[in-house]
C-alpha atoms as a PDB file:
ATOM      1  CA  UNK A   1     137.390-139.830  78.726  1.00  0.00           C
ATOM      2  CA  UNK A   2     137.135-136.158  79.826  1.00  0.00           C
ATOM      3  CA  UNK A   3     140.375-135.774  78.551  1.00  0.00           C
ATOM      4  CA  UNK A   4     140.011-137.059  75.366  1.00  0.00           C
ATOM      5  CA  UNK A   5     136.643-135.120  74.799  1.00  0.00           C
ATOM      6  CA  UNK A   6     138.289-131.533  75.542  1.00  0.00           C
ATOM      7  CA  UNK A   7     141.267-132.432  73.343  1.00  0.00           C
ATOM      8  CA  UNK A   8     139.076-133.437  70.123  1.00  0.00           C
ATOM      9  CA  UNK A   9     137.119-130.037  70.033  1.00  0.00           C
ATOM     10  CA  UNK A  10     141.180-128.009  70.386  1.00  0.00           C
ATOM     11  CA  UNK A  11     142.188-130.443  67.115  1.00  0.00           C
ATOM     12  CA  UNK A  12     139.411-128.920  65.310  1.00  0.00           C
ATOM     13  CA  UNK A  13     139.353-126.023  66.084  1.00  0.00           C
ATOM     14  CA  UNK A  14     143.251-126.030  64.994  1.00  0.00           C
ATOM     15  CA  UNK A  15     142.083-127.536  61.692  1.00  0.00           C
ATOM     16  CA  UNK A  16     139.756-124.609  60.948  1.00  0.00           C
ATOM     17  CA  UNK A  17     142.007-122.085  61.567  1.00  0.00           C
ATOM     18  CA  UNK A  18     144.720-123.725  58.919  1.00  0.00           C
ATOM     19  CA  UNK A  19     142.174-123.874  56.247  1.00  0.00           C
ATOM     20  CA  UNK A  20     140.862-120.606  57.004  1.00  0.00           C
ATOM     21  CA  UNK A  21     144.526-119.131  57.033  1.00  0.00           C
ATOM     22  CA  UNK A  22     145.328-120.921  53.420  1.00  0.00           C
ATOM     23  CA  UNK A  23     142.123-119.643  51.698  1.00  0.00           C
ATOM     24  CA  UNK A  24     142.622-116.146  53.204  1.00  0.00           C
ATOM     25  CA  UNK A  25     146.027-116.433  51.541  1.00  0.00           C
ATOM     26  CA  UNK A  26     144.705-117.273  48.430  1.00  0.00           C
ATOM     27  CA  UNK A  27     142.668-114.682  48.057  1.00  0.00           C
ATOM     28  CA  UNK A  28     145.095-111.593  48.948  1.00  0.00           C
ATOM     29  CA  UNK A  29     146.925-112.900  45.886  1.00  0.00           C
ATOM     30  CA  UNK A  30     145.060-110.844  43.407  1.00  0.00           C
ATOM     31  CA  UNK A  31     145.687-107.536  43.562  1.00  0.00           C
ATOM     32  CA  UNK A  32     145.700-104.486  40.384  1.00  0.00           C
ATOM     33  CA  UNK A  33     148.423-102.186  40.102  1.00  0.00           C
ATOM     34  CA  UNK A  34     149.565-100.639  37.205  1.00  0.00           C
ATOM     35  CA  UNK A  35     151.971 -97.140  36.156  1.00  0.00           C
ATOM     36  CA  UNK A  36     152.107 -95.130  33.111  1.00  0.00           C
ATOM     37  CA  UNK A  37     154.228 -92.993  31.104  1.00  0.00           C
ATOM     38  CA  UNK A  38     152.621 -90.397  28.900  1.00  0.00           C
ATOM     39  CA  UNK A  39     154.303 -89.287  25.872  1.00  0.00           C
ATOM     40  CA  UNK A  40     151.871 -86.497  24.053  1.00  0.00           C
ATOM     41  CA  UNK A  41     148.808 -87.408  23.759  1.00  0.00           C
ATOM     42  CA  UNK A  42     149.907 -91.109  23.789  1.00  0.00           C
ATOM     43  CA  UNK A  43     149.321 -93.075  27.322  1.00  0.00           C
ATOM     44  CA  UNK A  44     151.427 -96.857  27.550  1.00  0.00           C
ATOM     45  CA  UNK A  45     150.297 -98.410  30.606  1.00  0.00           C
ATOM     46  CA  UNK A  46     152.141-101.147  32.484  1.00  0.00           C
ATOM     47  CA  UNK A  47     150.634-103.821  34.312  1.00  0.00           C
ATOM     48  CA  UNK A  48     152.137-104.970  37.507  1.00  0.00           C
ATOM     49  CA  UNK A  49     149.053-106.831  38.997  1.00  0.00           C
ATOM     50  CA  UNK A  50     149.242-110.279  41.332  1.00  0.00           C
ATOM     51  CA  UNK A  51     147.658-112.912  39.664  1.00  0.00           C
ATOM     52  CA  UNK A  52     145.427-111.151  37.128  1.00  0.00           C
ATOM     53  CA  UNK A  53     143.418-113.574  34.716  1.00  0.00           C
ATOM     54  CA  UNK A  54     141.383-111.115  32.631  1.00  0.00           C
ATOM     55  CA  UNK A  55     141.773-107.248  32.248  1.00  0.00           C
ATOM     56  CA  UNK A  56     139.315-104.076  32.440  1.00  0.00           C
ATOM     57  CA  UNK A  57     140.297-100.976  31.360  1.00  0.00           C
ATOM     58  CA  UNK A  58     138.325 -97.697  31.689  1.00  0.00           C
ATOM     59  CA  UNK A  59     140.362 -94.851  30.406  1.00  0.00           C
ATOM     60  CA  UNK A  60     138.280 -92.328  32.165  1.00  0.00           C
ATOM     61  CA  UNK A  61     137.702 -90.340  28.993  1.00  0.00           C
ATOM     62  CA  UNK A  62     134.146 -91.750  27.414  1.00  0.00           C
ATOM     63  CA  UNK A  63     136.297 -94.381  25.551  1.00  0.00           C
ATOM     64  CA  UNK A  64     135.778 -97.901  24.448  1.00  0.00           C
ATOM     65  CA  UNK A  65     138.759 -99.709  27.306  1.00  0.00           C
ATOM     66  CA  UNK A  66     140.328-102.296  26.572  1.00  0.00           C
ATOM     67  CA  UNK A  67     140.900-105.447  27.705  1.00  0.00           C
ATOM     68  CA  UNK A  68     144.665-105.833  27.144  1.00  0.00           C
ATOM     69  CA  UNK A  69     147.598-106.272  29.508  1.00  0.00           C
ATOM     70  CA  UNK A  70     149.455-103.520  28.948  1.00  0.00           C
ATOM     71  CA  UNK A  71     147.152-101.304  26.438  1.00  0.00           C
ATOM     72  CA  UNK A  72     148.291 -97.813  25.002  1.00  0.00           C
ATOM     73  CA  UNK A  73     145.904 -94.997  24.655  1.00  0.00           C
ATOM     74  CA  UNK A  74     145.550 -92.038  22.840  1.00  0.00           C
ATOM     75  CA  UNK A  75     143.528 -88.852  24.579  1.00  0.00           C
ATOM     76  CA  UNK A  76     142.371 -85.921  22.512  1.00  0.00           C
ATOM     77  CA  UNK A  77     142.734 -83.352  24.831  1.00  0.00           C
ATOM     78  CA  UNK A  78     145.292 -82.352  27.377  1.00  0.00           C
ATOM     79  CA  UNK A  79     143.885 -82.974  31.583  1.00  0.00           C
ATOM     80  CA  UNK A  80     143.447 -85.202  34.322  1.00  0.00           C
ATOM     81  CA  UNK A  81     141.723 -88.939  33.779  1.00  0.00           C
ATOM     82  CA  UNK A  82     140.772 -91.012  36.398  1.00  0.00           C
ATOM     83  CA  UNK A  83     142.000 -94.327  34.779  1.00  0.00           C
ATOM     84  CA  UNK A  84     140.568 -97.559  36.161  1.00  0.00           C
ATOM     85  CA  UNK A  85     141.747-101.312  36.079  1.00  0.00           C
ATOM     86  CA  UNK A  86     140.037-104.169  37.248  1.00  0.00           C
ATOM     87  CA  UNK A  87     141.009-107.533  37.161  1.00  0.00           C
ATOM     88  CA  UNK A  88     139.501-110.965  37.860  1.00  0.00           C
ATOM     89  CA  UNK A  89     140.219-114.121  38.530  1.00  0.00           C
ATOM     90  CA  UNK A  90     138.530-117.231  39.769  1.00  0.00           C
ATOM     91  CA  UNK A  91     135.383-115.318  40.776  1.00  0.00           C
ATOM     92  CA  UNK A  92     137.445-112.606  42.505  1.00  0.00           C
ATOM     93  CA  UNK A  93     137.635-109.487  41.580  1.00  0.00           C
ATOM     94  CA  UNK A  94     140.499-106.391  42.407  1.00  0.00           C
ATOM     95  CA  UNK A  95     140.479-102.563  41.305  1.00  0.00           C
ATOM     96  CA  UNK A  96     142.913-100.140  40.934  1.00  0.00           C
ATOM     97  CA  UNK A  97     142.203 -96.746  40.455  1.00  0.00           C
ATOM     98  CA  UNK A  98     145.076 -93.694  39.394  1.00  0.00           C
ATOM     99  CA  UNK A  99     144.612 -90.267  37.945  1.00  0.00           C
ATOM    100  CA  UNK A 100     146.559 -90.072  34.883  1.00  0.00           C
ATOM    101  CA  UNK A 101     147.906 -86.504  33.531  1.00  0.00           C
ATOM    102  CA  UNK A 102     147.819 -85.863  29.866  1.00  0.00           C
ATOM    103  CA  UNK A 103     150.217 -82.287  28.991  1.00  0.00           C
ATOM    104  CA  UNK A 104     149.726 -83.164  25.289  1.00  0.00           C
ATOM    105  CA  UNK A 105     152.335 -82.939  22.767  1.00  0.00           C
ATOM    106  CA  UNK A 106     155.690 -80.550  22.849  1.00  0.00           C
ATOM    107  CA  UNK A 107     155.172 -78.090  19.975  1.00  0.00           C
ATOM    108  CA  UNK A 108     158.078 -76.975  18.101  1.00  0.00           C
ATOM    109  CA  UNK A 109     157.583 -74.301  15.049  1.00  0.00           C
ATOM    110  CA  UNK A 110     160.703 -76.289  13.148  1.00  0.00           C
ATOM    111  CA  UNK A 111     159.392 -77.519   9.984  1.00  0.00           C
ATOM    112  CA  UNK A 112     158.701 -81.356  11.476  1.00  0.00           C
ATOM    113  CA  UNK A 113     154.778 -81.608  11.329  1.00  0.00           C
ATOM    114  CA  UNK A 114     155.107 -85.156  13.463  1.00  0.00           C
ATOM    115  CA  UNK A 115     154.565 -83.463  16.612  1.00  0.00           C
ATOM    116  CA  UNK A 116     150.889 -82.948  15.519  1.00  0.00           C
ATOM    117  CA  UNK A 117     149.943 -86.654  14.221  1.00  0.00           C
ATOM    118  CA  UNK A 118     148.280 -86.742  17.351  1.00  0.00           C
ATOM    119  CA  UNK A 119     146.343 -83.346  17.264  1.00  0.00           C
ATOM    120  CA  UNK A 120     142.471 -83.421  15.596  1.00  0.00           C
ATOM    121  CA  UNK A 121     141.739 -80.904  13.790  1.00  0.00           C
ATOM    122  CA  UNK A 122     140.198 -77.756  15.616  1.00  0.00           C
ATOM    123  CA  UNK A 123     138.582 -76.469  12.250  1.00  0.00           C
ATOM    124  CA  UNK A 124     138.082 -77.608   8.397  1.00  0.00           C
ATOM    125  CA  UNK A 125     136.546 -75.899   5.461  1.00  0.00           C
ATOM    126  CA  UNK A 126     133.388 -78.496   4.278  1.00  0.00           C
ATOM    127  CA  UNK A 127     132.189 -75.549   2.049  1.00  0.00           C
ATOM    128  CA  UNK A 128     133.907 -72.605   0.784  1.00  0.00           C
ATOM    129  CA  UNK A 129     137.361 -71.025   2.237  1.00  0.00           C
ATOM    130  CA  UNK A 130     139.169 -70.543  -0.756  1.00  0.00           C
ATOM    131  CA  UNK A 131     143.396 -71.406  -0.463  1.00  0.00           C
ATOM    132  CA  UNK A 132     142.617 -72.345   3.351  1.00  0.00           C
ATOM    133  CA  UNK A 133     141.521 -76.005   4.150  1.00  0.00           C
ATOM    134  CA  UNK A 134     141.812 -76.933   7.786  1.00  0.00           C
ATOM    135  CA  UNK A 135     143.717 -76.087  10.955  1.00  0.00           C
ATOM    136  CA  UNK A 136     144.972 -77.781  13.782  1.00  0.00           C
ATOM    137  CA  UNK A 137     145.824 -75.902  17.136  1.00  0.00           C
ATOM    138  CA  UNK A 138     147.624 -76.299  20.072  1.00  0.00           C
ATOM    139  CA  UNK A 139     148.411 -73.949  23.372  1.00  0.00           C
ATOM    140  CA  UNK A 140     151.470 -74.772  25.523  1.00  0.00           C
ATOM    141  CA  UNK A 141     151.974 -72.616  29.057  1.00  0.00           C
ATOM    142  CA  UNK A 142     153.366 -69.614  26.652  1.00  0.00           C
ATOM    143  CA  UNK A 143     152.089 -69.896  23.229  1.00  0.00           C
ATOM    144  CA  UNK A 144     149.225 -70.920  21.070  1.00  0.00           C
ATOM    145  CA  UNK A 145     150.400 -72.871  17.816  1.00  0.00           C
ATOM    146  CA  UNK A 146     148.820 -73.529  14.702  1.00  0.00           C
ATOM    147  CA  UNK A 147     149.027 -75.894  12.140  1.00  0.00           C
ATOM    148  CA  UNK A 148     147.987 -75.059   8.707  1.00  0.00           C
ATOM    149  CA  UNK A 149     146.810 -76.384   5.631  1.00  0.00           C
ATOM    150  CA  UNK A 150     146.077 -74.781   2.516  1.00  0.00           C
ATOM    151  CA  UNK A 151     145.683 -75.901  -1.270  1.00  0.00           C
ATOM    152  CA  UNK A 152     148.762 -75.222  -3.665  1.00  0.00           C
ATOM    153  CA  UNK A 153     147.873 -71.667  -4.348  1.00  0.00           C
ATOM    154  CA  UNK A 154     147.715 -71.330  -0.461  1.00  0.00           C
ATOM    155  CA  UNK A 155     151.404 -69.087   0.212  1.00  0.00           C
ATOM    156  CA  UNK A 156     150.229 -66.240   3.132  1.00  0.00           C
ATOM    157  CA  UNK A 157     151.582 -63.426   1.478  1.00  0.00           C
ATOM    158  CA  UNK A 158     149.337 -61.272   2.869  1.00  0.00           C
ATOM    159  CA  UNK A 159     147.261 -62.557   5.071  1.00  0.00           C
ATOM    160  CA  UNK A 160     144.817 -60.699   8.655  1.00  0.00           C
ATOM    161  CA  UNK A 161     144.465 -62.646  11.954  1.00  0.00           C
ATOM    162  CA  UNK A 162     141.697 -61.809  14.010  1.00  0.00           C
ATOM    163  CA  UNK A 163     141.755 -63.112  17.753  1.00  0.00           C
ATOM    164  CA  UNK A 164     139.571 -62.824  19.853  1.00  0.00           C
ATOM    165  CA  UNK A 165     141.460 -63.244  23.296  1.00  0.00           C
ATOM    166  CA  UNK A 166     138.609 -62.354  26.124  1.00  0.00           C
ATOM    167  CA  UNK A 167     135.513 -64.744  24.519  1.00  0.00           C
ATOM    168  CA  UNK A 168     133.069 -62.096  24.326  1.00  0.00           C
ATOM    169  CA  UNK A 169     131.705 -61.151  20.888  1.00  0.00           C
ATOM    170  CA  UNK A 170     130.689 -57.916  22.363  1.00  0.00           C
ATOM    171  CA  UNK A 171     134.205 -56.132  21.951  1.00  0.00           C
ATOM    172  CA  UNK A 172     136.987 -56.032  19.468  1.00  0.00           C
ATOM    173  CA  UNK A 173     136.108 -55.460  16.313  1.00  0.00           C
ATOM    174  CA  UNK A 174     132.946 -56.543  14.603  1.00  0.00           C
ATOM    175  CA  UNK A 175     133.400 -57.312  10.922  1.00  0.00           C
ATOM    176  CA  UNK A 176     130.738 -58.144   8.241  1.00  0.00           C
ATOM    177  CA  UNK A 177     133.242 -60.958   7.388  1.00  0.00           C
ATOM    178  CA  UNK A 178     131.796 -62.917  10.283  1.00  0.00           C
ATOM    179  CA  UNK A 179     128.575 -62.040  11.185  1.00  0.00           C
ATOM    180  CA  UNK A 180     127.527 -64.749  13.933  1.00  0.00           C
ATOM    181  CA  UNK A 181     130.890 -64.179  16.111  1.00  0.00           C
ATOM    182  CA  UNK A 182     133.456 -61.842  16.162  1.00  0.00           C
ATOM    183  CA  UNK A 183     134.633 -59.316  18.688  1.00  0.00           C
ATOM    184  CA  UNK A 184     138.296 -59.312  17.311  1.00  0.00           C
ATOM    185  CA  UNK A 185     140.502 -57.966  20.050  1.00  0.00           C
ATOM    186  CA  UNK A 186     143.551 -58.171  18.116  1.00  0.00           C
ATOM    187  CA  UNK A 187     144.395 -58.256  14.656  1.00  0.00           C
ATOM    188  CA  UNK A 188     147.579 -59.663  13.541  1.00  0.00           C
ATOM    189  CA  UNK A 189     148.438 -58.302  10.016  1.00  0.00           C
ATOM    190  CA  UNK A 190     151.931 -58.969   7.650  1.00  0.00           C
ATOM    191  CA  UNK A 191     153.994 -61.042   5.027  1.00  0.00           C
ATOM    192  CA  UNK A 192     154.906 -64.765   5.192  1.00  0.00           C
ATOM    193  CA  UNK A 193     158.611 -65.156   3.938  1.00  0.00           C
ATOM    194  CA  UNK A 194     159.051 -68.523   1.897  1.00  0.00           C
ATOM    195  CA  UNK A 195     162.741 -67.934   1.369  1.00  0.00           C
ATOM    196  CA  UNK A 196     163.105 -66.619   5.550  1.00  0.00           C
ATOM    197  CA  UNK A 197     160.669 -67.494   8.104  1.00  0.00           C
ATOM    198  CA  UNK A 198     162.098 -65.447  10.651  1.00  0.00           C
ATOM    199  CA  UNK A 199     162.051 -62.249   8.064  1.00  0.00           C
ATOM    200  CA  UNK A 200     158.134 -62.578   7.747  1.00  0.00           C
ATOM    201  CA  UNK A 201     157.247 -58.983   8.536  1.00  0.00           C
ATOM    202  CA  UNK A 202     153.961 -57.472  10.171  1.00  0.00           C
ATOM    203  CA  UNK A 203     152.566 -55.898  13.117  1.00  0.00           C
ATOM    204  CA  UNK A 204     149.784 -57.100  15.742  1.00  0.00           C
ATOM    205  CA  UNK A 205     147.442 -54.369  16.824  1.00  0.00           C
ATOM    206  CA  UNK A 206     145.058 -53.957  20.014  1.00  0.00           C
ATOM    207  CA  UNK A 207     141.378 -53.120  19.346  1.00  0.00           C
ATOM    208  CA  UNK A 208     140.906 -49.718  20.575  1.00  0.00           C
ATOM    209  CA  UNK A 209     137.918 -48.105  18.355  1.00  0.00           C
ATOM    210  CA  UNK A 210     134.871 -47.244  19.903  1.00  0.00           C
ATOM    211  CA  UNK A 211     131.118 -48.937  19.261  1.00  0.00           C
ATOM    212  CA  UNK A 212     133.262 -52.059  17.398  1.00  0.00           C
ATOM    213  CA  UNK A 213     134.047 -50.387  14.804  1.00  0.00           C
ATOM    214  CA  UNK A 214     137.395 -50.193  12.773  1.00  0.00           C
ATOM    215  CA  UNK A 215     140.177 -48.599  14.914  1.00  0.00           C
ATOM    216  CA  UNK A 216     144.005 -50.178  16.303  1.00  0.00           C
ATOM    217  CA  UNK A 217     147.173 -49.376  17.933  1.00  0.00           C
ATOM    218  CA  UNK A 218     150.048 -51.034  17.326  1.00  0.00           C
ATOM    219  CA  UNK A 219     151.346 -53.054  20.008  1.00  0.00           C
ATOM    220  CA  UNK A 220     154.196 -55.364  18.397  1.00  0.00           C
ATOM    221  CA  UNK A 221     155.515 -56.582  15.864  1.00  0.00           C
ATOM    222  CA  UNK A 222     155.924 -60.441  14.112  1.00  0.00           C
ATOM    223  CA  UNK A 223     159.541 -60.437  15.077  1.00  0.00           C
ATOM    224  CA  UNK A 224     158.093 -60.280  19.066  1.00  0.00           C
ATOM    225  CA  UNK A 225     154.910 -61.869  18.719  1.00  0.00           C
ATOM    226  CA  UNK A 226     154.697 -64.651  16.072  1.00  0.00           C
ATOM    227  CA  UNK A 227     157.466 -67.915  15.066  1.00  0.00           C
ATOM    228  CA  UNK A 228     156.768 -69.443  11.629  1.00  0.00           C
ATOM    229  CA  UNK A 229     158.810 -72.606  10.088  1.00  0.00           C
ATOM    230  CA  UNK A 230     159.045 -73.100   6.406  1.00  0.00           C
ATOM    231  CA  UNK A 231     156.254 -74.469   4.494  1.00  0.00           C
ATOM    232  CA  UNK A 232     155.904 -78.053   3.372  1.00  0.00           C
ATOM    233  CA  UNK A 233     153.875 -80.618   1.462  1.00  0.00           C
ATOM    234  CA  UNK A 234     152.066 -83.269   2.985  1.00  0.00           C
ATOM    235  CA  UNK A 235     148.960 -85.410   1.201  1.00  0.00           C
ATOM    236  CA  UNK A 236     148.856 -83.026  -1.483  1.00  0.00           C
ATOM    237  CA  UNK A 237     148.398 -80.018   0.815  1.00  0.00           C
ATOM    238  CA  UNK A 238     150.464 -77.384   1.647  1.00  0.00           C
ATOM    239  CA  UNK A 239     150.939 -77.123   4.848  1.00  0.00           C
ATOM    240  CA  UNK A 240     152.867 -74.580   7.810  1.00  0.00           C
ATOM    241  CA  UNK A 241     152.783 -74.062  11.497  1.00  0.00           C
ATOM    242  CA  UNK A 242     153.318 -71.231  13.363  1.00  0.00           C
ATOM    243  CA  UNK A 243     153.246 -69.851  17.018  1.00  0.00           C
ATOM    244  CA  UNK A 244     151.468 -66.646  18.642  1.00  0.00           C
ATOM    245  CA  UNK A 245     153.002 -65.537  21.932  1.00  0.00           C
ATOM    246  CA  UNK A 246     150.488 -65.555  25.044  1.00  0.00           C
ATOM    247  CA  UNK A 247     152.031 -62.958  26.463  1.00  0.00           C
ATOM    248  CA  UNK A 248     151.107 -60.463  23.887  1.00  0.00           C
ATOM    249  CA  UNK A 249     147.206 -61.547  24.071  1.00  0.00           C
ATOM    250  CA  UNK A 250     147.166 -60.011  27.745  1.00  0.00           C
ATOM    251  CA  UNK A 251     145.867 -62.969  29.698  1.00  0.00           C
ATOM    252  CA  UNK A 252     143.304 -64.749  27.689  1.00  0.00           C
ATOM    253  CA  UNK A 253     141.993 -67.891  30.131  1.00  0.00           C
ATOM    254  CA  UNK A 254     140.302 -71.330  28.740  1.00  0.00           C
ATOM    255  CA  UNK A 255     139.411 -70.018  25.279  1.00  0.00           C
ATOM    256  CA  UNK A 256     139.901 -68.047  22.610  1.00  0.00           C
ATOM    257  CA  UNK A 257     138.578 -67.497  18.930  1.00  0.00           C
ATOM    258  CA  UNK A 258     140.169 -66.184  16.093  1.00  0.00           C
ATOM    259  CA  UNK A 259     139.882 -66.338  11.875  1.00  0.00           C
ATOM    260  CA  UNK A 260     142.354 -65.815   9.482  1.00  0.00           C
ATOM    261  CA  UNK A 261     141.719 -64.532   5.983  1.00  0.00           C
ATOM    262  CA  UNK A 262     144.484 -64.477   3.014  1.00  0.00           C
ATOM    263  CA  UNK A 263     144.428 -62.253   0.693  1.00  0.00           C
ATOM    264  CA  UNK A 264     146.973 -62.081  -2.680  1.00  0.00           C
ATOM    265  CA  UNK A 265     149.383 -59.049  -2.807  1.00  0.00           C
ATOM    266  CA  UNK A 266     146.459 -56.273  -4.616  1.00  0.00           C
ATOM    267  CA  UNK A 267     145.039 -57.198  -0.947  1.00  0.00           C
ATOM    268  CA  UNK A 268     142.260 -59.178  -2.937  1.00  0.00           C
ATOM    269  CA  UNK A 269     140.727 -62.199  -0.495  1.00  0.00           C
ATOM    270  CA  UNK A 270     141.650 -65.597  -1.613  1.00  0.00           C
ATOM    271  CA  UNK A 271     140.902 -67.613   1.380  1.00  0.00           C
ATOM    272  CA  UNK A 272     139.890 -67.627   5.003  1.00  0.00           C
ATOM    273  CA  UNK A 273     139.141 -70.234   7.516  1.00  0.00           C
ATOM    274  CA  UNK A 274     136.267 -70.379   8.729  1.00  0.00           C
ATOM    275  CA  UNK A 275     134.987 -69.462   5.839  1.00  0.00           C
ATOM    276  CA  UNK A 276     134.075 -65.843   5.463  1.00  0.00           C
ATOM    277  CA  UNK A 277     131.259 -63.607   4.090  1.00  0.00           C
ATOM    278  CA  UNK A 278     128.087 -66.167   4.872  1.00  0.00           C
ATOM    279  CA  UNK A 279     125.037 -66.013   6.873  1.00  0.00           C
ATOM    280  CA  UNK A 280     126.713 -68.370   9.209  1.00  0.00           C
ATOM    281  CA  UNK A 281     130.257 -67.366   9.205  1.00  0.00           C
ATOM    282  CA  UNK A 282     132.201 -66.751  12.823  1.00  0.00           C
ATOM    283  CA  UNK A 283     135.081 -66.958  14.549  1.00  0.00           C
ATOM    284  CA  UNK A 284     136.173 -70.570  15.467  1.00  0.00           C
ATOM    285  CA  UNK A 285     137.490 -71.722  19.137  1.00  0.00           C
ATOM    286  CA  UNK A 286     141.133 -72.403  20.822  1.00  0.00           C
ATOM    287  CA  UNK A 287     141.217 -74.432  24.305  1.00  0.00           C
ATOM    288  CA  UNK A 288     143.831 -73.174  26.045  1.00  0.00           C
END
C-alpha cells in the first residue's frame, strides 16, 4: 500500500508537468515581427508574425495606424520613427517595436515632377503673389530643391532670390519687401532660359553691407550654384524645379528661409512668394 501511495502522487505530478508544457507551448506561438522597405516618403511594411489574429499599427508619427496586415504609409518629413506592432490573439497579446528611417524622396532637376507627388507644399499664396502660386521644397545631403508653380504668365525671366542661410533676421539684408523676416544673406539674381536650362544666366552674391543695408559681392555664378529643368504644365499651372547648391550657402544647419520675387524684363515686380510688400510679409522656412 506504501507503494502504491508514493507512486500515485509521481503520476500526477507527471500529468501536470505535460499540461503545463503544452499550454506553455501554446502560448510562445504568438509572436510580432515585421520589416520594411522605404521608398521616398512611402513606408510598405511586411508582416512576418506567428499566429497573429488582429493587427495594431502605430506609425510613430501622430498618425491614425492601421489595422492591416501588411499596411503602407506615407511620412511627411524625412527622420527616424519608432514604428510599433502589436498583435493579439485569443486574449494574448505580442509587441514588436523597430525604428524605421525615412531619407525622403531622390530629387532629380530633369523635367519629371513625380518625384515630388509625395512632397506637401512648404508655402502657397492664399492672398496676393502675383505669377507665383505655391512651392514645394526639398534638401538632399548637397542641395536644396524647389518645386515651383506659377500661373501662365509665370516664365522667371528675371527673377531675385533671397536666402537666408544662418536663421537670424538680424543680418543679411533687410528689405521693405518683407518687413516681419528677412536678414537675406544671399541673393541669387539672373535669367531663366525656356529654350536652355543650363544657359539660364545670373550670379549669387554674399551679403556684405553694413547696418543691413543694400551691399553684395559676387561669389558665383548660376552655372556653379543653381540646376533648372525645363518648365511644364500640370493642373493648369505652370510649373519648374530647380536646385541650389549647399555648398555655396556656407554651412547653413536645420533651417533656412528665403523669398523669391519675379519681376518682367523693365525689372517691374510681377510676383513673389510669400507674398511681398504687406504688413505681414516675411521670408518663409526650408528644413534641411
Amino acid at each position: 500500500m506504501k507503494r502504491k501511495i508514493v507512486i500515485m502522487p509521481c503520476i500526477a505530478l507527471a500529468m501536470l508537468c505535460i499540461f503545463s508544457c503544452k499550454k506553455d507551448e501554446k502560448g510562445s506561438g504568438l509572436k510580432a515581427v515585421f520589416s520594411y522597405v522605404a521608398d521616398g516618403f512611402v513606408v510598405n511594411f511586411t508582416d512576418f508574425s506567428q499566429n497573429a489574429g488582429d493587427y495594431k499599427w502605430d506609425f510613430g508619427d501622430g498618425s491614425e495606424g492601421s489595422t492591416r496586415s501588411n499596411p503602407s504609409h506615407i511620412y511627411s518629413k524625412k527622420g527616424g520613427y519608432m514604428v510599433s506592432l502589436e498583435i493579439t490573439n485569443n486574449g494574448e497579446t505580442s509587441t514588436f517595436k523597430d525604428s524605421v528611417y525615412v531619407l525622403g524622396p531622390n530629387i532629380k532637376i530633369d523635367g519629371d515632377f513625380n518625384d515630388w507627388e509625395h512632397v506637401e507644399y512648404s508655402y502657397t499664396n492664399e492672398n496676393g503673389g502675383g505669377t507665383l502660386l505655391k512651392v514645394k521644397t526639398f534638401a538632399s545631403t548637397t542641395d536644396v530643391n524647389f518645386y515651383l508653380e506659377g500661373n501662365q504668365s509665370f516664365n522667371l525671366a528675371v527673377f531675385d532670390l533671397y536666402i537666408d542661410s544662418d536663421n537670424n533676421p538680424n543680418t543679411g539684408l533687410k528689405t521693405w519687401l518683407y518687413p516681419v523676416t528677412a536678414g537675406a544673406d544671399f541673393l541669387f539674381e539672373g535669367n531663366f532660359n525656356p529654350a536652355n536650362p543650363a544657359a539660364s544666366t545670373g550670379s549669387v552674391f554674399a551679403h556684405n553691407a553694413p547696418d543691413n543695408g543694400w551691399g553684395w559681392n559676387e561669389v558665383a555664378s548660376f552655372a556653379n550654384a543653381m540646376k533648372f529643368a525645363k518648365m511644364g504644365t500640370l493642373n493648369g499651372n505652370k510649373v519648374i524645379e530647380f536646385s541650389v547648391k549647399k555648398s555655396v550657402l556656407g554651412s547653413p544647419k536645420k533651417y533656412l528661409n528665403f523669398a523669391l520675387v519675379e519681376m518682367d524684363t523693365g525689372w517691374t515686380e510681377i510676383g513673389s512668394l510669400p507674398a511681398s510688400q504687406k504688413a505681414t510679409s516675411g521670408f518663409t522656412r526650408v528644413e534641411l
